[in-house]
PDB file of N, CA and C in Angstrom:
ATOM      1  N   UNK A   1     -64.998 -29.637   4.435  1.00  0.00           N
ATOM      2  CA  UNK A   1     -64.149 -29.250   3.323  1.00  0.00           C
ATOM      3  C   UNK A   1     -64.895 -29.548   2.017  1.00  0.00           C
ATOM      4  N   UNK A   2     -65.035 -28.733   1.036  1.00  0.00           N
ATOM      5  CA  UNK A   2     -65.420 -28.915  -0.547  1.00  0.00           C
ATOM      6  C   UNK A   2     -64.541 -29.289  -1.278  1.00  0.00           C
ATOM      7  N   UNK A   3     -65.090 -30.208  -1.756  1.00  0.00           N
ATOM      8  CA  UNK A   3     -63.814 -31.365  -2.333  1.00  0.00           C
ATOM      9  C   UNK A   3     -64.752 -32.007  -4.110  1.00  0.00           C
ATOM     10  N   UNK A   4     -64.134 -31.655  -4.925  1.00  0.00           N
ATOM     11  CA  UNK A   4     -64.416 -32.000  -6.241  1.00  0.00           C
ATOM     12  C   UNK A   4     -63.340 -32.793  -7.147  1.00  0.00           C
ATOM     13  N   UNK A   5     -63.806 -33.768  -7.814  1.00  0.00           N
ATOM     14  CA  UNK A   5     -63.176 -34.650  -8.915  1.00  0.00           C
ATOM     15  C   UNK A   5     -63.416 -34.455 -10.239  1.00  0.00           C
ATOM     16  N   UNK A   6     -62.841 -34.406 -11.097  1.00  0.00           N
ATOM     17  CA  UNK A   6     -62.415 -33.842 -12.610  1.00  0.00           C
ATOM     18  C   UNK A   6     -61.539 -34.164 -13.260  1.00  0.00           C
ATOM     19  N   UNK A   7     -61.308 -34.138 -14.328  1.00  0.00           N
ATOM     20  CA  UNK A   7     -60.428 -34.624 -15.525  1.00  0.00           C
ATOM     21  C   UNK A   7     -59.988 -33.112 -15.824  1.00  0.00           C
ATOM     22  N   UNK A   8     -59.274 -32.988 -16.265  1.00  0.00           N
ATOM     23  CA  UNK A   8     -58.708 -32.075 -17.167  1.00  0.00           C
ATOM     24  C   UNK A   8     -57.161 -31.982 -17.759  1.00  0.00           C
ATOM     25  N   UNK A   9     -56.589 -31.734 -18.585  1.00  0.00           N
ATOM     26  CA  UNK A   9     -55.398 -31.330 -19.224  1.00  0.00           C
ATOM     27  C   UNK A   9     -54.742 -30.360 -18.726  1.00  0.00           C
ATOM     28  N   UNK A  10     -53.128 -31.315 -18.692  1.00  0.00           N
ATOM     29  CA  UNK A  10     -52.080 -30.122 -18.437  1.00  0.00           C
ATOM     30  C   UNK A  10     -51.958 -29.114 -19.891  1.00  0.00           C
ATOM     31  N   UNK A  11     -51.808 -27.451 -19.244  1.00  0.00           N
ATOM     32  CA  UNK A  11     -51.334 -26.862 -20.221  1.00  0.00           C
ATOM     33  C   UNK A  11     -50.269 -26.406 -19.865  1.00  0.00           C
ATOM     34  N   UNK A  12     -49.328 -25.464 -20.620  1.00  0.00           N
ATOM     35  CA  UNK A  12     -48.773 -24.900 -20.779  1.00  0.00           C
ATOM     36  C   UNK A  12     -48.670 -23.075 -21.042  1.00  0.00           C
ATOM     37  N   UNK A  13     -47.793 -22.957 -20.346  1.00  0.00           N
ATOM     38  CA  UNK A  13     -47.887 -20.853 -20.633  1.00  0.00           C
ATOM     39  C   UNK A  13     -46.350 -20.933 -20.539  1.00  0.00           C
ATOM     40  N   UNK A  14     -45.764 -20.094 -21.936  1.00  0.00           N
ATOM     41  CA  UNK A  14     -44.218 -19.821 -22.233  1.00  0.00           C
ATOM     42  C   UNK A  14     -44.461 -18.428 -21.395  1.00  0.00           C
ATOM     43  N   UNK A  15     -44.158 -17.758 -20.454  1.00  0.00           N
ATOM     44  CA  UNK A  15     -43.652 -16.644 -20.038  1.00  0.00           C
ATOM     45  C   UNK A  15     -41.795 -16.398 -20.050  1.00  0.00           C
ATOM     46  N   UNK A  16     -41.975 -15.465 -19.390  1.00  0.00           N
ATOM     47  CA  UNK A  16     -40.276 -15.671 -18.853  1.00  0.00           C
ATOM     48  C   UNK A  16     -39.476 -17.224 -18.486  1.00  0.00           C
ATOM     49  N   UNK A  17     -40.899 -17.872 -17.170  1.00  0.00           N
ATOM     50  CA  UNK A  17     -40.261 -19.385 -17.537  1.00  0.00           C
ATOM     51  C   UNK A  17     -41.562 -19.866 -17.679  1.00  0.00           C
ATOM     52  N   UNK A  18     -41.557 -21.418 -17.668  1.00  0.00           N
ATOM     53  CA  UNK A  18     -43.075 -21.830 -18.211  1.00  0.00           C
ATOM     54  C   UNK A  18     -43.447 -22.149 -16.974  1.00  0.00           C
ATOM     55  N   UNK A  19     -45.046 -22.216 -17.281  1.00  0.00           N
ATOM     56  CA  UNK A  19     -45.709 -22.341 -15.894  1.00  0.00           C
ATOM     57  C   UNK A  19     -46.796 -23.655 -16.562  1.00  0.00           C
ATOM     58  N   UNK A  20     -47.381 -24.517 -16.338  1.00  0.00           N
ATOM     59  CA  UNK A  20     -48.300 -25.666 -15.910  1.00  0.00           C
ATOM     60  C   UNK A  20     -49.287 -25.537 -15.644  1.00  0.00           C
ATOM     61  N   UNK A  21     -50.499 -25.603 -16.122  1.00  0.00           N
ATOM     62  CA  UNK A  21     -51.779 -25.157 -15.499  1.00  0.00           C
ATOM     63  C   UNK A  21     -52.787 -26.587 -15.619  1.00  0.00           C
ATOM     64  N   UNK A  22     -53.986 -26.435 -15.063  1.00  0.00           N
ATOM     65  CA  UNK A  22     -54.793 -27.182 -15.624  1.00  0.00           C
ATOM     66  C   UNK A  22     -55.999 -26.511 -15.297  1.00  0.00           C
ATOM     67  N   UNK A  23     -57.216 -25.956 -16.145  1.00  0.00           N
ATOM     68  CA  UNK A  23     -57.967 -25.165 -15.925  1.00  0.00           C
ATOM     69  C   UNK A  23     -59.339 -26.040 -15.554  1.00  0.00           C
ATOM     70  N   UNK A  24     -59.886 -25.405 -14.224  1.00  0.00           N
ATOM     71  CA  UNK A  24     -60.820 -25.980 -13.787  1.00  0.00           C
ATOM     72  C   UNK A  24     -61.989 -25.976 -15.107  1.00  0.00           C
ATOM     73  N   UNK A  25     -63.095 -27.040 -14.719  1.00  0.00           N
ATOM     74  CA  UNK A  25     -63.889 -27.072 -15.755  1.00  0.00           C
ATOM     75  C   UNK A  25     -65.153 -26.171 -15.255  1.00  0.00           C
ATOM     76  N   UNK A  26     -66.002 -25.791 -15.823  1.00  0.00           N
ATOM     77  CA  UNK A  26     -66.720 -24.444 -15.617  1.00  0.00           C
ATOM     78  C   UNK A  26     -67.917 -24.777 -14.364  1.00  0.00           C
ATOM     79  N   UNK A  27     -68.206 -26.201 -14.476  1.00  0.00           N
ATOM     80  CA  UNK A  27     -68.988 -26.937 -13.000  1.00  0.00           C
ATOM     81  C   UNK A  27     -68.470 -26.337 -11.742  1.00  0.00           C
ATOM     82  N   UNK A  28     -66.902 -27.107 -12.204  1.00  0.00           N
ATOM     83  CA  UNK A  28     -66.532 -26.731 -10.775  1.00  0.00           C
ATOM     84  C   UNK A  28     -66.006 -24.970  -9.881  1.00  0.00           C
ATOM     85  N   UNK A  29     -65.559 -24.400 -11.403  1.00  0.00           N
ATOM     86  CA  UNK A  29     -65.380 -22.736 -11.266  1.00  0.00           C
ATOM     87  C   UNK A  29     -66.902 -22.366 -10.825  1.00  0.00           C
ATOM     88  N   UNK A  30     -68.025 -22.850 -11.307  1.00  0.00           N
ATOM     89  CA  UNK A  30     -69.113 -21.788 -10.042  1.00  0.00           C
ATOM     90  C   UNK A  30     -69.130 -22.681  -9.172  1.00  0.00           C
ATOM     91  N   UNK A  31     -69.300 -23.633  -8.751  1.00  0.00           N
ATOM     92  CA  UNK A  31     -69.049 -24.024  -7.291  1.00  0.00           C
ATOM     93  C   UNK A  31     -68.129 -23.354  -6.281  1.00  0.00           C
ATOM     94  N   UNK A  32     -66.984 -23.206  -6.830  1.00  0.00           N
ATOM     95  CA  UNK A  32     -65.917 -22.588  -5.923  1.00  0.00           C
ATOM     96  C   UNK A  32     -66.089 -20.801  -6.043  1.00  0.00           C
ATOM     97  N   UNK A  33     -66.723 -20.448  -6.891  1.00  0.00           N
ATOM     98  CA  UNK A  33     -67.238 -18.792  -6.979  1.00  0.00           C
ATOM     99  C   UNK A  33     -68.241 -18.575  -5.980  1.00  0.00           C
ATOM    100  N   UNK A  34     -68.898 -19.705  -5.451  1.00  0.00           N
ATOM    101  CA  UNK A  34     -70.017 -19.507  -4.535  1.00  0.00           C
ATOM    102  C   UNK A  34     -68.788 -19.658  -3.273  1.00  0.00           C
ATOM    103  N   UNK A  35     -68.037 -19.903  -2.714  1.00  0.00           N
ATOM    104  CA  UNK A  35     -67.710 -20.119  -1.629  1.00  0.00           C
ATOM    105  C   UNK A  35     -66.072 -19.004  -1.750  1.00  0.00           C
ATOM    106  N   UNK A  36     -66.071 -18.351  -2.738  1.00  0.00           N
ATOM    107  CA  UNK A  36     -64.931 -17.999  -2.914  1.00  0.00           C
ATOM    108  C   UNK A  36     -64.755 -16.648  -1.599  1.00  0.00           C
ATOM    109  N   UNK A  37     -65.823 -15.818  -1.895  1.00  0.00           N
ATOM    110  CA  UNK A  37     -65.180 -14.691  -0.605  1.00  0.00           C
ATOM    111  C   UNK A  37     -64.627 -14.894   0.768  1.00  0.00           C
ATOM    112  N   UNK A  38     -65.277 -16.632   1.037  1.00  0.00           N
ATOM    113  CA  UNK A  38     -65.103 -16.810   2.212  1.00  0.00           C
ATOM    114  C   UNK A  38     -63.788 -17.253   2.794  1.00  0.00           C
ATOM    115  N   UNK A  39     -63.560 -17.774   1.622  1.00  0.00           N
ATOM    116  CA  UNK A  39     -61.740 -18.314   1.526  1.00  0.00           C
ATOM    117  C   UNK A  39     -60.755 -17.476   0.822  1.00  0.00           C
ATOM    118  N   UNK A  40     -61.022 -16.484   0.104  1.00  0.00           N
ATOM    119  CA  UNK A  40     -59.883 -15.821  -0.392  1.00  0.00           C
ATOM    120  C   UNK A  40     -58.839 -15.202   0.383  1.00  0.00           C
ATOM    121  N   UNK A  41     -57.685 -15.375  -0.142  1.00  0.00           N
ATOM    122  CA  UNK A  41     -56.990 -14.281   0.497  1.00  0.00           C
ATOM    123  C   UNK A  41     -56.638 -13.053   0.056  1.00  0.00           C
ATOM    124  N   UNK A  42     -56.812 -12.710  -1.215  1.00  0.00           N
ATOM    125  CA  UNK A  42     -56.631 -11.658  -1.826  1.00  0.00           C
ATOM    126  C   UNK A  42     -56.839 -11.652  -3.105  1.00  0.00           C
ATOM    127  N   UNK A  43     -56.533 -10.589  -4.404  1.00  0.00           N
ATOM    128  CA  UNK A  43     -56.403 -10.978  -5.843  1.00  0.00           C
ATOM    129  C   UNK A  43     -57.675 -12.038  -6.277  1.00  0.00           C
ATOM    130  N   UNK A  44     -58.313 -12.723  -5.225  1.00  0.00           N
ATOM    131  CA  UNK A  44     -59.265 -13.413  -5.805  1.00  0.00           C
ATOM    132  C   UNK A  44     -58.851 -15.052  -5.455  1.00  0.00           C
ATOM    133  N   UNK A  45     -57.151 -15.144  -5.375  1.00  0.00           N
ATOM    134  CA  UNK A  45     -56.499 -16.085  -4.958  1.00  0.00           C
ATOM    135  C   UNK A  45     -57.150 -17.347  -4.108  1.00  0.00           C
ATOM    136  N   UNK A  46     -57.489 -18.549  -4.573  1.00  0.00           N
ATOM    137  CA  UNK A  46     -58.016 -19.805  -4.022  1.00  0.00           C
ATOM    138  C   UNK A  46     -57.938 -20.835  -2.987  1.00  0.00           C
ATOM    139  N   UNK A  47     -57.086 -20.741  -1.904  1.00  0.00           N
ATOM    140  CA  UNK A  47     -56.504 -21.880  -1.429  1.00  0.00           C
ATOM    141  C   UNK A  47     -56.758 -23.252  -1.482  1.00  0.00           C
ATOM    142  N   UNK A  48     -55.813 -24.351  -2.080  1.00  0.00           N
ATOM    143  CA  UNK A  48     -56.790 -25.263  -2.047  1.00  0.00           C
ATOM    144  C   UNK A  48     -55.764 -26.704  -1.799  1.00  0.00           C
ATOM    145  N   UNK A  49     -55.938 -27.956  -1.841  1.00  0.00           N
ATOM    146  CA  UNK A  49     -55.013 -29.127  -1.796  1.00  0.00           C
ATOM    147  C   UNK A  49     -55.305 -29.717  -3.270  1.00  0.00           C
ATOM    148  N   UNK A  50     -54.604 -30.753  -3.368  1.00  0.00           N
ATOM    149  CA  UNK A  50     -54.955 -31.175  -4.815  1.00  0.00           C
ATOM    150  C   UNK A  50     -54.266 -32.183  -4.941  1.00  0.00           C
ATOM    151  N   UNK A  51     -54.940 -33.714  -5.155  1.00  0.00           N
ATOM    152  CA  UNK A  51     -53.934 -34.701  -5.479  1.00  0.00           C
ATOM    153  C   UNK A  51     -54.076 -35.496  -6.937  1.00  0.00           C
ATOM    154  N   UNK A  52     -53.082 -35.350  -7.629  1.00  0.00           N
ATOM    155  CA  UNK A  52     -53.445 -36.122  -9.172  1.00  0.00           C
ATOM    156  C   UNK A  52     -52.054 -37.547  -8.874  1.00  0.00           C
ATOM    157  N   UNK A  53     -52.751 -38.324  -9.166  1.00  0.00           N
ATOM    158  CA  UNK A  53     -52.385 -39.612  -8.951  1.00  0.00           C
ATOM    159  C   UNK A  53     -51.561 -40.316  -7.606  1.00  0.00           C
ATOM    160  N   UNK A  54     -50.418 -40.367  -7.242  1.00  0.00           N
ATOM    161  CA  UNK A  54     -50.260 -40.172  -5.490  1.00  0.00           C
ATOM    162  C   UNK A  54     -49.221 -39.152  -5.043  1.00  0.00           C
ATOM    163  N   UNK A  55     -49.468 -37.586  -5.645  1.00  0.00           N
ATOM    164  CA  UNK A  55     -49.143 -36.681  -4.974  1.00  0.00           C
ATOM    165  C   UNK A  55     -50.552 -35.880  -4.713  1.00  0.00           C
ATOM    166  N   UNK A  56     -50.281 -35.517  -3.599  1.00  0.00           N
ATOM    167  CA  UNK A  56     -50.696 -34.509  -2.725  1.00  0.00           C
ATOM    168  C   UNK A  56     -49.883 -33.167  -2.628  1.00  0.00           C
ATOM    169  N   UNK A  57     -50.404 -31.798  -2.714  1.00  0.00           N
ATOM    170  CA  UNK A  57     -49.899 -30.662  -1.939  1.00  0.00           C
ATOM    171  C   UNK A  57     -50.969 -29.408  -2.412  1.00  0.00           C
ATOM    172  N   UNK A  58     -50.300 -28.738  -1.599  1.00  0.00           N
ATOM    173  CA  UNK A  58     -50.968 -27.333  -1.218  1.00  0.00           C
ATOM    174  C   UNK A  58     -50.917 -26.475  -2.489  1.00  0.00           C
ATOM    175  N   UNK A  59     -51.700 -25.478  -2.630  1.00  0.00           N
ATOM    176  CA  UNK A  59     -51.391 -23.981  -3.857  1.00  0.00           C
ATOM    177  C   UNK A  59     -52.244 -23.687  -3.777  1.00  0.00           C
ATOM    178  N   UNK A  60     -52.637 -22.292  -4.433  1.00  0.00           N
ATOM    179  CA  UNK A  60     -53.718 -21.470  -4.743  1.00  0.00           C
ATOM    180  C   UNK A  60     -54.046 -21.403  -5.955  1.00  0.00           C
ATOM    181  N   UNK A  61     -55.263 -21.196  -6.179  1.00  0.00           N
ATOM    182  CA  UNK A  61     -55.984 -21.708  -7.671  1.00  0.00           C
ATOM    183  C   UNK A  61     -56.321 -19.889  -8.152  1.00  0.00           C
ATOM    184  N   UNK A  62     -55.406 -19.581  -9.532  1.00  0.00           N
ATOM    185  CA  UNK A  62     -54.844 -18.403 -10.243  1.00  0.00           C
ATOM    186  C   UNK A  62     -57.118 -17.978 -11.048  1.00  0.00           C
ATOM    187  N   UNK A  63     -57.474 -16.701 -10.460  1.00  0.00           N
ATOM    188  CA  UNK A  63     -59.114 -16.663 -11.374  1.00  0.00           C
ATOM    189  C   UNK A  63     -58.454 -16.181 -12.979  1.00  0.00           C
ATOM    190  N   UNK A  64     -58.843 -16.794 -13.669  1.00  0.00           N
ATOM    191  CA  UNK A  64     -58.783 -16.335 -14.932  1.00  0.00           C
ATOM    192  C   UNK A  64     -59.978 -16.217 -15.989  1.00  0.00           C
ATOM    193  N   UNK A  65     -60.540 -15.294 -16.145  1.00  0.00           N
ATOM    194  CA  UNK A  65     -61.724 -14.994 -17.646  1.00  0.00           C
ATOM    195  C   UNK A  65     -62.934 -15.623 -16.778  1.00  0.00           C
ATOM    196  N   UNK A  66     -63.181 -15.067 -15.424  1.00  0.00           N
ATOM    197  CA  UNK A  66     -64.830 -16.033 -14.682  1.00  0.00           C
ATOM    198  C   UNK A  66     -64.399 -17.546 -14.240  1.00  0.00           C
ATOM    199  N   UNK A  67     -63.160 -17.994 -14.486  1.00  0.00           N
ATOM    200  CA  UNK A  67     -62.463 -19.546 -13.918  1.00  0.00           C
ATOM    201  C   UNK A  67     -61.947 -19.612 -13.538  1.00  0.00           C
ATOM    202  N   UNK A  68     -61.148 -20.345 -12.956  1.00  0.00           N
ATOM    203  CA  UNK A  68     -59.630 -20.468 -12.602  1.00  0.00           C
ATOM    204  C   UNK A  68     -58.914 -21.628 -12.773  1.00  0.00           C
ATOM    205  N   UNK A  69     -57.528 -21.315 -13.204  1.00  0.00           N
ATOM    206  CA  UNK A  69     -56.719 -22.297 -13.250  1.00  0.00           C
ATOM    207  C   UNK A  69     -55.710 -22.563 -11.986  1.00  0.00           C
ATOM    208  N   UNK A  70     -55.700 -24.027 -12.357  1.00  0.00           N
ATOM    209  CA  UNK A  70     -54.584 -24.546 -10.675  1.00  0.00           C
ATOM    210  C   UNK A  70     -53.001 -24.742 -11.960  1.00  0.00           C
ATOM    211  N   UNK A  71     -52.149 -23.966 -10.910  1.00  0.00           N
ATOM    212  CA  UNK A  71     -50.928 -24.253 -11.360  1.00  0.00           C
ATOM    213  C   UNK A  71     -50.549 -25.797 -11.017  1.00  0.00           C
ATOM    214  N   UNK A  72     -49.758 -26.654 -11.505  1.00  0.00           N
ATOM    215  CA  UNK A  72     -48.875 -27.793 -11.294  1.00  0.00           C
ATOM    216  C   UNK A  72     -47.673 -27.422 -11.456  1.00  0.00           C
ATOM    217  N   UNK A  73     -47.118 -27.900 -10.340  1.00  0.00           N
ATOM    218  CA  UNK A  73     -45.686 -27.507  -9.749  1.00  0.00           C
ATOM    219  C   UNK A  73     -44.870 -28.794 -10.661  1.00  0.00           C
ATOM    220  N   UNK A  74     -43.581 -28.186 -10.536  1.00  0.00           N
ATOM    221  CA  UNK A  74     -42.649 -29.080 -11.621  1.00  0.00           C
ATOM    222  C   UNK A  74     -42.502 -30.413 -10.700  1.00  0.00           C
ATOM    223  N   UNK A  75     -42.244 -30.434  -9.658  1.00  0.00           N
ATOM    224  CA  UNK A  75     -42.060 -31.534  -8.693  1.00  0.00           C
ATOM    225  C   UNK A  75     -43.081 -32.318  -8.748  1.00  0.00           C
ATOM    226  N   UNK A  76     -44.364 -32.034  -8.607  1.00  0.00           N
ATOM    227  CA  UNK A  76     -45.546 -33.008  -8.963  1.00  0.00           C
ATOM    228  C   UNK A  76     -45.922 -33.593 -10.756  1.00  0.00           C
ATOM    229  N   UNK A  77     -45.391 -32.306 -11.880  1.00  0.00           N
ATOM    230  CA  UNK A  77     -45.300 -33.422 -13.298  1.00  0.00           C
ATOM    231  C   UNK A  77     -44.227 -34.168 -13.134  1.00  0.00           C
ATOM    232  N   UNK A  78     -42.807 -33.985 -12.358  1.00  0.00           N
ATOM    233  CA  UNK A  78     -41.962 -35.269 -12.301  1.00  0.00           C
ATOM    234  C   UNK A  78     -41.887 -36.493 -11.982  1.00  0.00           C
ATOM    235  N   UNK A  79     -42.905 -36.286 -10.954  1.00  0.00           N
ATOM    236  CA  UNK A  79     -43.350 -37.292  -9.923  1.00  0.00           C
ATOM    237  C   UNK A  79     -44.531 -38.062 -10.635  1.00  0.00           C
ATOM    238  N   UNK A  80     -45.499 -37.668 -10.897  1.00  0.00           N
ATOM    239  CA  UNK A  80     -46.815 -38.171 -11.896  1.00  0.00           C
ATOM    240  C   UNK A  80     -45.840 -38.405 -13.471  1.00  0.00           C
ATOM    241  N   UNK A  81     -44.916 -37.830 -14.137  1.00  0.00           N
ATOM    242  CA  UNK A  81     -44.710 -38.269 -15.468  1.00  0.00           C
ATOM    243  C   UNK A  81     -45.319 -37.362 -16.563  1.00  0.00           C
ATOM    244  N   UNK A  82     -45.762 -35.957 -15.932  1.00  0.00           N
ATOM    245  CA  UNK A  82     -47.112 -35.084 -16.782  1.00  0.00           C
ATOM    246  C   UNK A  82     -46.071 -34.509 -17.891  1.00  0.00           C
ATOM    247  N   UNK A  83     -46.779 -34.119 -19.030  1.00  0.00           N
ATOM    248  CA  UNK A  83     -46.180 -33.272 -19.610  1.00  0.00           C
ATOM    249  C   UNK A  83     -47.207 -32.624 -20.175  1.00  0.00           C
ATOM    250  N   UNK A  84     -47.137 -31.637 -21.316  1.00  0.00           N
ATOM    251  CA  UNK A  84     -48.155 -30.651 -21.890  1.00  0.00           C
ATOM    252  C   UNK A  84     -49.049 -31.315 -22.559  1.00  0.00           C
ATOM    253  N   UNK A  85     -50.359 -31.348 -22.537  1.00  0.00           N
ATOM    254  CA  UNK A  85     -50.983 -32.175 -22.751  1.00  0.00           C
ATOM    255  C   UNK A  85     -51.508 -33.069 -22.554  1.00  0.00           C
ATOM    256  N   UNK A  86     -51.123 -33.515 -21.207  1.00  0.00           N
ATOM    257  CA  UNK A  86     -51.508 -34.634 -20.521  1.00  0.00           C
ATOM    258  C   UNK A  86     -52.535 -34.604 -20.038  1.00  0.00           C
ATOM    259  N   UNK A  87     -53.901 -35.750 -20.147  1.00  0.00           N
ATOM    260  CA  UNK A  87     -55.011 -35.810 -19.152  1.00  0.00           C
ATOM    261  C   UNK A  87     -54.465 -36.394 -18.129  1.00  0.00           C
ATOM    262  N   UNK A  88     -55.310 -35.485 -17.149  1.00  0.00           N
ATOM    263  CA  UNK A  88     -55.076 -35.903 -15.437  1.00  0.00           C
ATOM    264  C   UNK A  88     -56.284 -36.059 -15.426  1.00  0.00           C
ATOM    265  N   UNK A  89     -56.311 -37.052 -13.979  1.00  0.00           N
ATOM    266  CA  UNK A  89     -57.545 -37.052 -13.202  1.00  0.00           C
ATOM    267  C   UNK A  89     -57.292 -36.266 -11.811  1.00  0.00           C
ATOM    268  N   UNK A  90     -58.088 -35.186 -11.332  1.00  0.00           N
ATOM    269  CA  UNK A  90     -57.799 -34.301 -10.746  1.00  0.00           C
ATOM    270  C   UNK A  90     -58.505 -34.201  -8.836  1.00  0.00           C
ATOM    271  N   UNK A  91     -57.927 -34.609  -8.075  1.00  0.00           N
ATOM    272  CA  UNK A  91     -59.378 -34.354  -6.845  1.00  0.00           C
ATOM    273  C   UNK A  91     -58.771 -33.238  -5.781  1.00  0.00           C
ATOM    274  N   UNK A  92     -59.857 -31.861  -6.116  1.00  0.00           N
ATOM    275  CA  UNK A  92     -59.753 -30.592  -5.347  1.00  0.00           C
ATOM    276  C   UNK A  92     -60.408 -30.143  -4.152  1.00  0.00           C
ATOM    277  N   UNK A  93     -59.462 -30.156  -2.746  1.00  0.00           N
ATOM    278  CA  UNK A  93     -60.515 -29.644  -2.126  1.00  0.00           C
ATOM    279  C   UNK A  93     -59.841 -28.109  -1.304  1.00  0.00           C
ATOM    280  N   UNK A  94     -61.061 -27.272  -1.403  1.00  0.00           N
ATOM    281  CA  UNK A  94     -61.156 -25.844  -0.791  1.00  0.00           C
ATOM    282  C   UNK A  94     -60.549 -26.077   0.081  1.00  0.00           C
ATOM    283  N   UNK A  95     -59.605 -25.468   0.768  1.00  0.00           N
ATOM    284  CA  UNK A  95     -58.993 -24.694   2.226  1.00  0.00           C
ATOM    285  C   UNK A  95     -59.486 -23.977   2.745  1.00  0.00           C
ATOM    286  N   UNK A  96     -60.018 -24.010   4.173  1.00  0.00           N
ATOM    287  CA  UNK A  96     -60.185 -22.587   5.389  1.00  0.00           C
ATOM    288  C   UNK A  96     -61.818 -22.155   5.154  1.00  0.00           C
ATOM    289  N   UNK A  97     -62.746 -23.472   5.104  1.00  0.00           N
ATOM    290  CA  UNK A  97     -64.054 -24.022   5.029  1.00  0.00           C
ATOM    291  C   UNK A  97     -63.851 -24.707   6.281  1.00  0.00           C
TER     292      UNK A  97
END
């Protein structure tokens, strides 16, 4: 399994409802571009696990502009305390490697 550690910030996107992101940092977006055909499932779509502080769970990492961002689910900023803006410490690893 490919498994990477990183910092990065929660953001924010106002759509219809808001969504949570935290955008990979550009190290780790070509790392995972090299292994990406092999795991995609479609759209470009990422599978991956992800634990920031002691949650753990599953999602797919959204490609955006040559990167991609990992959504954070509302249940995991409740649980961690995140809000917009928040540095996380982040550890990602690839699915179906």
């Amino acid at each position: 399994m490919v498994e990477f550690d990183f910092s990065g910030t929660v953001i924010e996107w106002r759509g219809p409802a808001p969504y949570h992101f935290i955008a990979l940092p550009d190290w780790v977006a070509d790392q995972i571009a090299v292994v990406a055909r092999a795991v995609t499932y479609g759209w470009g779509m990422i599978p991956v696990e992800v634990t920031i502080g002691r949650t753990t769970w599953t999602t797919s990492l959204y490609p955006k502009q040559g990167g991609y961002l990992l959504p954070v689910k509302d249940a995991v900023r409740s649980a961690e305390g995140l809000a917009a803006a928040a540095a996380v410490e982040v550890t990602l690893r690839v699915r179906g490697l």
